[in-house]
PDB file of N, CA and C in Angstrom:
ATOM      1  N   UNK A   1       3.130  11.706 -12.462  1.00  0.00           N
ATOM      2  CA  UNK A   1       2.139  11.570 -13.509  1.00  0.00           C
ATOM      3  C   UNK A   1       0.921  12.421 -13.142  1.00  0.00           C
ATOM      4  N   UNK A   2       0.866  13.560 -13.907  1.00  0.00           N
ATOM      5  CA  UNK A   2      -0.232  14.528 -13.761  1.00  0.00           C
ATOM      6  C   UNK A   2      -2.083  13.831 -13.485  1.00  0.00           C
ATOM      7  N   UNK A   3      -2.259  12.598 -13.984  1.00  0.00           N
ATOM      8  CA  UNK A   3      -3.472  12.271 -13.844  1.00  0.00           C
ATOM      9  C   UNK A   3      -3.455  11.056 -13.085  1.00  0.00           C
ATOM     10  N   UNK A   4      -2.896  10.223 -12.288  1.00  0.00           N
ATOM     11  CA  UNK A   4      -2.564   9.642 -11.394  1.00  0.00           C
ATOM     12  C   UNK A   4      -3.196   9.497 -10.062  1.00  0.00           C
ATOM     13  N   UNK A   5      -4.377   9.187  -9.544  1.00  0.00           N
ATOM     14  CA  UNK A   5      -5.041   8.949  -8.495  1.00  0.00           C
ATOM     15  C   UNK A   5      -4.325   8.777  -6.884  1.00  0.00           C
ATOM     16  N   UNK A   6      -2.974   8.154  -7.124  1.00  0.00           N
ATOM     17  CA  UNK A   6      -2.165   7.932  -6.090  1.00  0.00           C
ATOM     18  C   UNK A   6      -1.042   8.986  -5.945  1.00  0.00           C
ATOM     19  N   UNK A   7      -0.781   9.496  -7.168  1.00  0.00           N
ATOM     20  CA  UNK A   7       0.165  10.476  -7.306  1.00  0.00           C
ATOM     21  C   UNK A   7      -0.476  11.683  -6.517  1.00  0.00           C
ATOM     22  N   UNK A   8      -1.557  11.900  -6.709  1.00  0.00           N
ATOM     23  CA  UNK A   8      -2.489  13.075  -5.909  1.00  0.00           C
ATOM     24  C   UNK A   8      -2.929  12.949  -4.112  1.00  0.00           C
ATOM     25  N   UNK A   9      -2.891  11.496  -3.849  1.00  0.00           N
ATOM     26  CA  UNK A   9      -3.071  11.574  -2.798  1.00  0.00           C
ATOM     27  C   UNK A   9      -1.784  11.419  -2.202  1.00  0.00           C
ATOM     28  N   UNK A  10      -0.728  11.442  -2.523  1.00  0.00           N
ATOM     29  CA  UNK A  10       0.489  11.295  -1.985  1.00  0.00           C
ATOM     30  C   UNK A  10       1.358  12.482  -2.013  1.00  0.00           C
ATOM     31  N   UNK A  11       0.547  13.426  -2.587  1.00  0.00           N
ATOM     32  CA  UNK A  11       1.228  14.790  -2.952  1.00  0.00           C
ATOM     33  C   UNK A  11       0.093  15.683  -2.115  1.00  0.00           C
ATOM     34  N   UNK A  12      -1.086  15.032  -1.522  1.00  0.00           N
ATOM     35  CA  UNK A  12      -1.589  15.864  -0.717  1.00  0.00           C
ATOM     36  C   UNK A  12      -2.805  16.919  -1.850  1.00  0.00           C
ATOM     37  N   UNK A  13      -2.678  16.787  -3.154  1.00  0.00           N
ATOM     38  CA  UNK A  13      -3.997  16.830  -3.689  1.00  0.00           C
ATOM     39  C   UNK A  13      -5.224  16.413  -3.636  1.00  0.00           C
ATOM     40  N   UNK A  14      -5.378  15.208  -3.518  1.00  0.00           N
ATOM     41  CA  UNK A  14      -7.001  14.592  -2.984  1.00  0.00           C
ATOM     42  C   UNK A  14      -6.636  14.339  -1.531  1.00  0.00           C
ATOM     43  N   UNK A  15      -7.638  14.717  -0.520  1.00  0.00           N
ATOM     44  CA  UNK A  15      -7.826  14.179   0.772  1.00  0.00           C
ATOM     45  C   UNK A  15      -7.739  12.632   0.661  1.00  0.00           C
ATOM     46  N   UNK A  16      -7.021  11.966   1.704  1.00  0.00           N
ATOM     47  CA  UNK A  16      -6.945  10.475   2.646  1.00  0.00           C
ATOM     48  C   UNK A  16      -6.732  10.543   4.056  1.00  0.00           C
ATOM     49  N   UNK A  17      -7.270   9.473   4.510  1.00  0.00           N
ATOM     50  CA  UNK A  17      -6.856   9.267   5.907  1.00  0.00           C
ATOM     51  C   UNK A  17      -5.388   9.208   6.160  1.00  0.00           C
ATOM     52  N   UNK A  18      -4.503   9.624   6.190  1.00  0.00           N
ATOM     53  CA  UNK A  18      -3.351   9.224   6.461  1.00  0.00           C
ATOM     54  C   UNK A  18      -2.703   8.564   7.590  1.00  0.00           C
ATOM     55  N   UNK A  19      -2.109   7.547   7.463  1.00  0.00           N
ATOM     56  CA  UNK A  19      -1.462   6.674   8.738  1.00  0.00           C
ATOM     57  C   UNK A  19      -0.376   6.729   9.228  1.00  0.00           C
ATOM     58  N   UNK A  20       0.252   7.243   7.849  1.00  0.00           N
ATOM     59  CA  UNK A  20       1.624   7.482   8.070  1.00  0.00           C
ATOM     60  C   UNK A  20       2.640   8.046   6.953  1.00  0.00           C
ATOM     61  N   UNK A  21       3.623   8.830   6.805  1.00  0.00           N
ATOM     62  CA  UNK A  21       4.459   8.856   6.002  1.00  0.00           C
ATOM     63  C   UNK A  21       5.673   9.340   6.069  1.00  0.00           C
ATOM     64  N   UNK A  22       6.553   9.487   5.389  1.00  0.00           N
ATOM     65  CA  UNK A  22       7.859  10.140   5.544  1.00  0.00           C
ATOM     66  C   UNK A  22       8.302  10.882   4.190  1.00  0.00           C
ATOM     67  N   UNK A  23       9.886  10.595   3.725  1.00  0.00           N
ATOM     68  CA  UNK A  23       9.754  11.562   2.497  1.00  0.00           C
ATOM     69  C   UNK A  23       9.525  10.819   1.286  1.00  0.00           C
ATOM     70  N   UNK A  24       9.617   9.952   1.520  1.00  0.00           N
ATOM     71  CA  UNK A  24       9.394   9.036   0.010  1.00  0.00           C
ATOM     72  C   UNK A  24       7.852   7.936  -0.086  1.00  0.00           C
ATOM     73  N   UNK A  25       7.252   7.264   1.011  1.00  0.00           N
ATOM     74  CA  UNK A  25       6.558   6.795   1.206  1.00  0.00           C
ATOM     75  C   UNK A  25       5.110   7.736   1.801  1.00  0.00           C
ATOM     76  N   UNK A  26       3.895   7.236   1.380  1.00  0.00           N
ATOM     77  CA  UNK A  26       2.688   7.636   2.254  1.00  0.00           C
ATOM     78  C   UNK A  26       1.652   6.398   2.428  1.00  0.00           C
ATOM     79  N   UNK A  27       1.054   6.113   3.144  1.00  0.00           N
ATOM     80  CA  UNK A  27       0.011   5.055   3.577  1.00  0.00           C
ATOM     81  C   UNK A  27      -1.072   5.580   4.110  1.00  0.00           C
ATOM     82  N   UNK A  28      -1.896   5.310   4.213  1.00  0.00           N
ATOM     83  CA  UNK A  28      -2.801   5.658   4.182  1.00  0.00           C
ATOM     84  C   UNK A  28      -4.511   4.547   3.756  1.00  0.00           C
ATOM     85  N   UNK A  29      -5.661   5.069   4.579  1.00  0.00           N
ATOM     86  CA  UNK A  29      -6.801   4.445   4.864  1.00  0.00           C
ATOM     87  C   UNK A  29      -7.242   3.704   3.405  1.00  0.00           C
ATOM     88  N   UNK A  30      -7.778   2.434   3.012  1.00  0.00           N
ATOM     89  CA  UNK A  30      -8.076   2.443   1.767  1.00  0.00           C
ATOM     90  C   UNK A  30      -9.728   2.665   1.950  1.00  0.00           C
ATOM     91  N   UNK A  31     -10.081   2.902   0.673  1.00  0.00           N
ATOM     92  CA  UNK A  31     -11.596   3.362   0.962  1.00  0.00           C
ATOM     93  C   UNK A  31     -13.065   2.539   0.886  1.00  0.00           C
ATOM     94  N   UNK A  32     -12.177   1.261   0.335  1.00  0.00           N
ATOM     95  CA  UNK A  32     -13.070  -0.013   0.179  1.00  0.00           C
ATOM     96  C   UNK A  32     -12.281  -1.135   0.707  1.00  0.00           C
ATOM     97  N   UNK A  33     -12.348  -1.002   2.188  1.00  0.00           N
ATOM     98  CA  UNK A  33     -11.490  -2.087   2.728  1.00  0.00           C
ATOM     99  C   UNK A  33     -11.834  -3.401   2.608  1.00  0.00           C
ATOM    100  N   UNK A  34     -11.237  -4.703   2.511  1.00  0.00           N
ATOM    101  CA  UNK A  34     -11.218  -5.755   2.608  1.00  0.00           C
ATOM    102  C   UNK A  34     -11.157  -6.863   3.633  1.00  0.00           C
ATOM    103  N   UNK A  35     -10.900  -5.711   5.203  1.00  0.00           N
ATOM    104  CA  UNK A  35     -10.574  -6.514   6.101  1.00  0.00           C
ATOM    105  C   UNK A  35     -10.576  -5.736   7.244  1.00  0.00           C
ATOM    106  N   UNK A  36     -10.765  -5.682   8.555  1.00  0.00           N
ATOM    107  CA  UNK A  36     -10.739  -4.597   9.514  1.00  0.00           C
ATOM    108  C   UNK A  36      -9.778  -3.341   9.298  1.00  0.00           C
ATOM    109  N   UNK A  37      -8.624  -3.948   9.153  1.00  0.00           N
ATOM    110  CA  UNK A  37      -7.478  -3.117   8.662  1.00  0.00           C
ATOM    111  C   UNK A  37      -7.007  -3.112   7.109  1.00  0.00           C
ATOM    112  N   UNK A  38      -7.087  -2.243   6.153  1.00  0.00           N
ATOM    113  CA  UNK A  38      -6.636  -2.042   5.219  1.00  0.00           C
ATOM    114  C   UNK A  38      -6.264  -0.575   4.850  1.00  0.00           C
ATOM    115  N   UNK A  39      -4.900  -1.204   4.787  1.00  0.00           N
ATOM    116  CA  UNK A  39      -3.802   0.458   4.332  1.00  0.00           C
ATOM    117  C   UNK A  39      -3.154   0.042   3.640  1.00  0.00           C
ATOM    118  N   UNK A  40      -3.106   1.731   2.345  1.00  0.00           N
ATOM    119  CA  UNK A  40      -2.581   1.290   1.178  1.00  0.00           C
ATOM    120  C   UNK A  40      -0.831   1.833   1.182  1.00  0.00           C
ATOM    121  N   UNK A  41       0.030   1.222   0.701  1.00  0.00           N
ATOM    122  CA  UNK A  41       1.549   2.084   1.130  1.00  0.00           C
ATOM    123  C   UNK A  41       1.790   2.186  -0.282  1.00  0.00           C
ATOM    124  N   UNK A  42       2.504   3.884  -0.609  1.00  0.00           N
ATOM    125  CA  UNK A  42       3.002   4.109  -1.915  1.00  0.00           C
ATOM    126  C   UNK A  42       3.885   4.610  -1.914  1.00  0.00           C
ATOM    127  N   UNK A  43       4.650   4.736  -3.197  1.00  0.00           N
ATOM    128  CA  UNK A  43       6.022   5.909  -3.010  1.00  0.00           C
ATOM    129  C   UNK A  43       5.163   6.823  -3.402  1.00  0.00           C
ATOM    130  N   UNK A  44       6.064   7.995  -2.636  1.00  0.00           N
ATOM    131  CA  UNK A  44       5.351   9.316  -3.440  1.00  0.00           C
ATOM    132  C   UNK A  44       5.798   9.648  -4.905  1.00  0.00           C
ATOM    133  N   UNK A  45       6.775   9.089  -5.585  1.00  0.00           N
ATOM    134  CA  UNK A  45       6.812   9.398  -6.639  1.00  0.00           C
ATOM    135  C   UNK A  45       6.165   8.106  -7.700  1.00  0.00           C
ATOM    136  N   UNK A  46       5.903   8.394  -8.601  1.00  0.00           N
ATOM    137  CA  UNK A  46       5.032   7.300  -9.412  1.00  0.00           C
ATOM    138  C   UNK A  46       5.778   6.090 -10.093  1.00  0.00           C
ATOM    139  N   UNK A  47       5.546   4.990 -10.106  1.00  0.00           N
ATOM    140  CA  UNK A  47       6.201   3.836 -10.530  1.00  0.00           C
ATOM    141  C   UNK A  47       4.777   2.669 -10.713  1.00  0.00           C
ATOM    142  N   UNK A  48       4.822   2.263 -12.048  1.00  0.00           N
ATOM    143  CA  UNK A  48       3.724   2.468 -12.664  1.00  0.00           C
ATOM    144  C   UNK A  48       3.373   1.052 -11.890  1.00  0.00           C
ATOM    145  N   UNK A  49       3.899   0.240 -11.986  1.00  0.00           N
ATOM    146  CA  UNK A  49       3.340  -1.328 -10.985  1.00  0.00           C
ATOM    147  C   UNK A  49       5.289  -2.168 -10.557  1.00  0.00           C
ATOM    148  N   UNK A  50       5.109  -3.204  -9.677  1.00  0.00           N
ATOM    149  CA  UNK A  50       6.073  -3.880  -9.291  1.00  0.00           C
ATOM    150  C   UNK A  50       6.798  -4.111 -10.215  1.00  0.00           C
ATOM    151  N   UNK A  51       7.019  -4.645 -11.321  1.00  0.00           N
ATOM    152  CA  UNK A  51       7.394  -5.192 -12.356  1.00  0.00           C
ATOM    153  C   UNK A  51       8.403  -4.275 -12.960  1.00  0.00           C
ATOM    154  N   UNK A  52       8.097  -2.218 -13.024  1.00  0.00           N
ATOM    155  CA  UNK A  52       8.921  -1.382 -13.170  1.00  0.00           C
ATOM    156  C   UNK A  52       9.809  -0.694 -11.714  1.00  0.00           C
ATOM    157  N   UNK A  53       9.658  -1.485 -10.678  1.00  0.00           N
ATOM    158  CA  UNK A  53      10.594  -0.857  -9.812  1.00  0.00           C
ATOM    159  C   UNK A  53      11.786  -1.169  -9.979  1.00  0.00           C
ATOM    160  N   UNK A  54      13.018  -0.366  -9.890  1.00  0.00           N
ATOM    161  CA  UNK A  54      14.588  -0.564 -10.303  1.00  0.00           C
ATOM    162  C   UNK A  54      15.136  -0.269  -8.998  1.00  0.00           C
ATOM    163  N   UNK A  55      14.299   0.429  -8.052  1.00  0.00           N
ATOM    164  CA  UNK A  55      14.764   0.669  -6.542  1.00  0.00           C
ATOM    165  C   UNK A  55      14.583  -0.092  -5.687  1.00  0.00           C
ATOM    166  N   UNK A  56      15.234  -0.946  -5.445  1.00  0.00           N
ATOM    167  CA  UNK A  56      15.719  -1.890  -4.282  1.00  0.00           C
ATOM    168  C   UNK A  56      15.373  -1.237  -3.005  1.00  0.00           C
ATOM    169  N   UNK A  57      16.447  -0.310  -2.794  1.00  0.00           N
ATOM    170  CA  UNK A  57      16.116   0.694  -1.618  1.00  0.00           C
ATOM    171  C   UNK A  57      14.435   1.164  -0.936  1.00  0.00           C
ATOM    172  N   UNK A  58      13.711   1.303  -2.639  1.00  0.00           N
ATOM    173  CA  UNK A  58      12.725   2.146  -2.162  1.00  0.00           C
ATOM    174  C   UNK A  58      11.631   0.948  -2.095  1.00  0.00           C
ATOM    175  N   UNK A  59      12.064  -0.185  -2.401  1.00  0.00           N
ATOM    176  CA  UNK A  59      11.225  -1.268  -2.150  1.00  0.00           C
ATOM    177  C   UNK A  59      11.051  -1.711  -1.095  1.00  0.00           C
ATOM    178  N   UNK A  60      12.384  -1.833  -0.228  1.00  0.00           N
ATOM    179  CA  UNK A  60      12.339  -2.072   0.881  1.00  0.00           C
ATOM    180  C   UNK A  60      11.744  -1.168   1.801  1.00  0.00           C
ATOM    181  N   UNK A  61      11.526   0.540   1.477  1.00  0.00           N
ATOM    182  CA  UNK A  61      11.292   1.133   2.374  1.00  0.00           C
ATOM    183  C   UNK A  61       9.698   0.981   2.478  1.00  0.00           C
ATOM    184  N   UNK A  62       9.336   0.705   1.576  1.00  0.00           N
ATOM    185  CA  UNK A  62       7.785   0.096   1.060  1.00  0.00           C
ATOM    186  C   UNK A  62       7.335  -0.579   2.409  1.00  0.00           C
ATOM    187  N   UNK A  63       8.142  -1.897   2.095  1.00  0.00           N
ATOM    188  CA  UNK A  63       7.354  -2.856   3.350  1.00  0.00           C
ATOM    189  C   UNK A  63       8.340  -2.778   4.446  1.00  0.00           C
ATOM    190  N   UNK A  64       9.216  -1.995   5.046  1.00  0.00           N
ATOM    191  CA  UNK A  64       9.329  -1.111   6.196  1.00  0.00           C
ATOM    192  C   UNK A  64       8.366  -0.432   7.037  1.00  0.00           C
ATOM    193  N   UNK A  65       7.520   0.696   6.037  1.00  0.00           N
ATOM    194  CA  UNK A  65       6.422   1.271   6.251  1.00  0.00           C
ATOM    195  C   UNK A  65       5.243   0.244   6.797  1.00  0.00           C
ATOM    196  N   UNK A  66       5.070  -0.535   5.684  1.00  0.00           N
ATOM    197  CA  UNK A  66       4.064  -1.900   5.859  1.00  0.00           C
ATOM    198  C   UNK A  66       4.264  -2.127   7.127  1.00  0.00           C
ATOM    199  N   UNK A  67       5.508  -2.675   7.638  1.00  0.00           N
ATOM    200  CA  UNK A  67       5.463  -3.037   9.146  1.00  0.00           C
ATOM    201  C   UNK A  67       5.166  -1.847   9.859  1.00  0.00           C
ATOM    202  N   UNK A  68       5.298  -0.573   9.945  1.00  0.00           N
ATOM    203  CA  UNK A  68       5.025   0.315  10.779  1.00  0.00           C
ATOM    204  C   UNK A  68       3.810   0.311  10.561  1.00  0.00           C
ATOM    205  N   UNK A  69       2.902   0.255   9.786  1.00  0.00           N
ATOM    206  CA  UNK A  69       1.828   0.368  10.118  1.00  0.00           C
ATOM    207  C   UNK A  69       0.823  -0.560  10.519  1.00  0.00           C
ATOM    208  N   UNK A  70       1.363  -2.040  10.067  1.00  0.00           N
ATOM    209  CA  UNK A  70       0.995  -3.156  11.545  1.00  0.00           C
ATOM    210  C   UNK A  70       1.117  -2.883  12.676  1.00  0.00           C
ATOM    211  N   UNK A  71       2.342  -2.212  12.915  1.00  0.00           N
ATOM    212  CA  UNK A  71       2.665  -1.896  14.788  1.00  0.00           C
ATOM    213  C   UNK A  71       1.433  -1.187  15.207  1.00  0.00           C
ATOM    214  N   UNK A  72       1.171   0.011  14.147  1.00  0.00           N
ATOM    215  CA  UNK A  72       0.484   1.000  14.454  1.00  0.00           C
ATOM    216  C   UNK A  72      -0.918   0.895  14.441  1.00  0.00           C
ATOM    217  N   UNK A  73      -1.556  -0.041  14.002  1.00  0.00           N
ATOM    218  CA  UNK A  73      -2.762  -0.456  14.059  1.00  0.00           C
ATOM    219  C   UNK A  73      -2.823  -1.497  14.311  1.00  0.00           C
ATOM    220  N   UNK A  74      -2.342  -2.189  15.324  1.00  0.00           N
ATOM    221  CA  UNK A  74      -2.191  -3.252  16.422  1.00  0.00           C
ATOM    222  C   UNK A  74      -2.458  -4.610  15.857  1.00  0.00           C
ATOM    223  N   UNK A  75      -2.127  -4.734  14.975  1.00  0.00           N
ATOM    224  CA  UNK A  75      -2.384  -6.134  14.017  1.00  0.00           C
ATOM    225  C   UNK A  75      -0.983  -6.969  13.649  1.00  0.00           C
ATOM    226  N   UNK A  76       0.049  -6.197  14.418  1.00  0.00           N
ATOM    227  CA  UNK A  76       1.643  -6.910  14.042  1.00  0.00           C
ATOM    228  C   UNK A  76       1.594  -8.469  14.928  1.00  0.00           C
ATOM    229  N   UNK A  77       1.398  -7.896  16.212  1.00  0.00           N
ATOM    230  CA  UNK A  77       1.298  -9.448  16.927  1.00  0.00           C
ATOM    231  C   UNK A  77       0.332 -10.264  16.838  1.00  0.00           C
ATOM    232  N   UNK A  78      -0.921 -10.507  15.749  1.00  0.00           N
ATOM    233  CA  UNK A  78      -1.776 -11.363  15.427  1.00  0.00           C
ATOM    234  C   UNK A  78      -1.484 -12.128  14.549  1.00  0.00           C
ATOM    235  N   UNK A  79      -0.831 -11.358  13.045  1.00  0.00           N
ATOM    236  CA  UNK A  79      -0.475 -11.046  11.824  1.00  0.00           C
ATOM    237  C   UNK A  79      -1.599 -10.389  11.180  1.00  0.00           C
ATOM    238  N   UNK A  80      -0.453 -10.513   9.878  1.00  0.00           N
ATOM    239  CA  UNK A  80      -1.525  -9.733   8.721  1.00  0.00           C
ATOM    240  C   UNK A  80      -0.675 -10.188   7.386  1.00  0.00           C
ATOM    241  N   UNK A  81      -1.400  -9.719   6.359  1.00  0.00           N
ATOM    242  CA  UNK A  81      -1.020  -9.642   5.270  1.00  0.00           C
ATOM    243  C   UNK A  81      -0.571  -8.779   4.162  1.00  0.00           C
ATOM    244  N   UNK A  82       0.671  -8.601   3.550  1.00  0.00           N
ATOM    245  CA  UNK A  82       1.129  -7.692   2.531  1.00  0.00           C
ATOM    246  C   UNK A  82       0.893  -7.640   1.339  1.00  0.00           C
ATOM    247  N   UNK A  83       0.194  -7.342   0.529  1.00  0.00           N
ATOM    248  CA  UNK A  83      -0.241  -7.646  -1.114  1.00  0.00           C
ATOM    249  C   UNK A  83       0.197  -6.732  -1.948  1.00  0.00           C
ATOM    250  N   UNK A  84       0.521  -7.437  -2.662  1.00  0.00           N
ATOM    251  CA  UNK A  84       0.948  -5.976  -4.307  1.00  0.00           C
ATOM    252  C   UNK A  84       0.330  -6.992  -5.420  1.00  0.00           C
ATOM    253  N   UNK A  85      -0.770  -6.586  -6.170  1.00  0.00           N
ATOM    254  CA  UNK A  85      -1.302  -6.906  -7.512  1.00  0.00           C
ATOM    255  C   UNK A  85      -0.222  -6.191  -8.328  1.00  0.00           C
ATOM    256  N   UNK A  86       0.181  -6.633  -9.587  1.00  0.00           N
ATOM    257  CA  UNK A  86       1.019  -6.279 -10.417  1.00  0.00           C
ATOM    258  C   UNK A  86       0.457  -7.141 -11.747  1.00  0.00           C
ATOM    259  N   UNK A  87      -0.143  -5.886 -12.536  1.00  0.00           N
ATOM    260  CA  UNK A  87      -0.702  -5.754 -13.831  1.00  0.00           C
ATOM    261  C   UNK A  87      -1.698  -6.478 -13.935  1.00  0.00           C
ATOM    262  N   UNK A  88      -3.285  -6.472 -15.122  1.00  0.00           N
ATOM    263  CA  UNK A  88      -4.065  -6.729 -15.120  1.00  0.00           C
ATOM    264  C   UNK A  88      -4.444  -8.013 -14.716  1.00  0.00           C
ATOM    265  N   UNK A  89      -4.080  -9.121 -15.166  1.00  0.00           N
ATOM    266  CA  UNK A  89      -4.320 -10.700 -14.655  1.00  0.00           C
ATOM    267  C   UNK A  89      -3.848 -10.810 -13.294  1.00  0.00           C
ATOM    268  N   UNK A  90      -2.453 -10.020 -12.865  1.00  0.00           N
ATOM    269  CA  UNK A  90      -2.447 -10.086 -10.745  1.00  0.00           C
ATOM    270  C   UNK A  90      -3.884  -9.238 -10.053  1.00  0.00           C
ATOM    271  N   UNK A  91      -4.389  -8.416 -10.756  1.00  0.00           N
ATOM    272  CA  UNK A  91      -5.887  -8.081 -10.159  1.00  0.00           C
ATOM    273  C   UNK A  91      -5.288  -6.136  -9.770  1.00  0.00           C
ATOM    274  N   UNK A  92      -4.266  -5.732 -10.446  1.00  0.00           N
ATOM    275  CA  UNK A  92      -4.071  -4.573 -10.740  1.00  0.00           C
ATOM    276  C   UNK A  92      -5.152  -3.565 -11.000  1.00  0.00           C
ATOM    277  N   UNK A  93      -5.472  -2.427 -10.451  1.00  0.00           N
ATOM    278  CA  UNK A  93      -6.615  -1.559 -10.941  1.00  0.00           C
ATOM    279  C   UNK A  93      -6.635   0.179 -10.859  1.00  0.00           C
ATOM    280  N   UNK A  94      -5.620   0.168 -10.051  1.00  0.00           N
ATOM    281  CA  UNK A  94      -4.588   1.442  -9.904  1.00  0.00           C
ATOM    282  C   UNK A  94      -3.521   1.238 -10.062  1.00  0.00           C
ATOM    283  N   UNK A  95      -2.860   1.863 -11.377  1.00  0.00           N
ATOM    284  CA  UNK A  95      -1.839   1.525 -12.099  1.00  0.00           C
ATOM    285  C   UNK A  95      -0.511   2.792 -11.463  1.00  0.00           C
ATOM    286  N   UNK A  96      -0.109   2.884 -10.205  1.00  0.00           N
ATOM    287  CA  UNK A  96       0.998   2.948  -9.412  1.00  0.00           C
ATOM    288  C   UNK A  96       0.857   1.784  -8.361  1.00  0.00           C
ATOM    289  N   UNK A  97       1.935   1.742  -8.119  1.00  0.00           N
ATOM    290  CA  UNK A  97       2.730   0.898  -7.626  1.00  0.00           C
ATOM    291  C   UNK A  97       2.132   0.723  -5.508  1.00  0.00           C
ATOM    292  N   UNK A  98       1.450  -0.144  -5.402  1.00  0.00           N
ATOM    293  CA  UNK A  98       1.337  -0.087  -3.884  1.00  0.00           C
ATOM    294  C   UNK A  98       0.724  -1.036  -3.201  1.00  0.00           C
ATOM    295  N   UNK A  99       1.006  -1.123  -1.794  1.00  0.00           N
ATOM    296  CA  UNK A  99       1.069  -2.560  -1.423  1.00  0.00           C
ATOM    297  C   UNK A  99      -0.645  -2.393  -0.416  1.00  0.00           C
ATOM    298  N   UNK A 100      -1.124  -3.268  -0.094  1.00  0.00           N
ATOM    299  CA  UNK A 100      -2.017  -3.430   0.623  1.00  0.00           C
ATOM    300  C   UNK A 100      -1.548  -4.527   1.672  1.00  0.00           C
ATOM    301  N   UNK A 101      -1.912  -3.917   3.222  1.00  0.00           N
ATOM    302  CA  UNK A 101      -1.599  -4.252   4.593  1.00  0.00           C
ATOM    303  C   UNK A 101      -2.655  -4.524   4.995  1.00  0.00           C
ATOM    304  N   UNK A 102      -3.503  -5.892   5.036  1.00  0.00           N
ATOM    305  CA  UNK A 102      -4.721  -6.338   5.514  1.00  0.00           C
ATOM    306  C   UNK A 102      -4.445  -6.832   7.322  1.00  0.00           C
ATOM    307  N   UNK A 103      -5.072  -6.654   7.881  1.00  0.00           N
ATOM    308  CA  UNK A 103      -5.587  -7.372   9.019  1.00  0.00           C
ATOM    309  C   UNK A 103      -6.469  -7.146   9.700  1.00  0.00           C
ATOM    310  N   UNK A 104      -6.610  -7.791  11.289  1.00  0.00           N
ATOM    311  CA  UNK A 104      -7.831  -7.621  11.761  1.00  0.00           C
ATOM    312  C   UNK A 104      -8.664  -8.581  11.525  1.00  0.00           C
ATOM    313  N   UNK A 105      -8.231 -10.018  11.236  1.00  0.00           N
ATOM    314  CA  UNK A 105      -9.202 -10.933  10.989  1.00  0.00           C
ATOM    315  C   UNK A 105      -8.557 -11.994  10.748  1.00  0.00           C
ATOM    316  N   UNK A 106      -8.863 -13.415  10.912  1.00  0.00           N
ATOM    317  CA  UNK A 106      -8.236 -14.757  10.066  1.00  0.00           C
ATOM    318  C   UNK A 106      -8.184 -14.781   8.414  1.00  0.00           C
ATOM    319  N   UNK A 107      -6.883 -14.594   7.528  1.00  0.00           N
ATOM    320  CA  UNK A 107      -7.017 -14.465   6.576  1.00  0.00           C
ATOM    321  C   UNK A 107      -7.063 -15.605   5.989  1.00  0.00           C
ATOM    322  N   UNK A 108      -7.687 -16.172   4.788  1.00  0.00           N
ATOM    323  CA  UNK A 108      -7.687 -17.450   4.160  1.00  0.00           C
ATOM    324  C   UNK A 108      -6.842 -17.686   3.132  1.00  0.00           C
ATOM    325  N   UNK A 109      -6.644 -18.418   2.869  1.00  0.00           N
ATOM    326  CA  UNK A 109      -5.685 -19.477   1.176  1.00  0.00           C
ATOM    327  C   UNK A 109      -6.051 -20.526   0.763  1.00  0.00           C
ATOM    328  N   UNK A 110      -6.406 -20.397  -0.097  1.00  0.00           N
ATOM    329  CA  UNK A 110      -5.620 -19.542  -1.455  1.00  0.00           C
ATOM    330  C   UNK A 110      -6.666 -18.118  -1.144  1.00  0.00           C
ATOM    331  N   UNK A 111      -5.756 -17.097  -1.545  1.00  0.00           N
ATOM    332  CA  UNK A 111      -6.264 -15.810  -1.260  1.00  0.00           C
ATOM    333  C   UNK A 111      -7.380 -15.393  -3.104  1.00  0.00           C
ATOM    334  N   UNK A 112      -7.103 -15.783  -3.818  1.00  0.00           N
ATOM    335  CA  UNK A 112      -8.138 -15.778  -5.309  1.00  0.00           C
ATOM    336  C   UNK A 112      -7.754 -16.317  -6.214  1.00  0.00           C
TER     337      UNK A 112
END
């Protein structure tokens, strides 16, 4: 999707911190974090929220990544948390598809 905010940083059009990626996935720094650690994981190709993924495969490789990048920012053996908002009332606001990897802190629940 030509006007796509995530589509651009996953294609290496807008600068991010990057944490990690491979050929289908990128993660990367979010820019208004929520928690010591917050990284955002996407496919690189666009899938507009959870609700339209048909890839099993590429779902899983999703929070695959997610765990690599707990390992990688040393928050796997504390824990942390995996989030996907999906569409306006889940608290959706970038309309591709991607998960947020919080840690670095005691997280609370109910989370909102």
């Amino acid at each position: 999707m030509n006007d796509c905010v995530f589509c651009k940083i996953g294609s290496g059009q807008i600068p991010s911190r990057m944490v990690l990626q491979d050929e289908e996935v990128f993660a990367f720094e979010d820019l208004n974090p929520q928690a010591p650690v917050h990284v955002l994981v996407i496919p690189k190709r666009h899938v507009a929220a959870m609700n339209e993924l048909q890839d099993s495969a590429l779902l899983g490789r999703l929070f695959h990544v997610a765990n690599l990048v707990a390992q990688k920012k040393g928050i796997a053996a504390s824990g942390y948390r995996v989030v996907a908002n999906t569409g306006k009332d889940g608290g959706q606001t970038v309309f591709h598809l991607h998960l947020h990897v919080l840690g670095g802190r005691q997280m609370s629940w109910p989370p909102g």
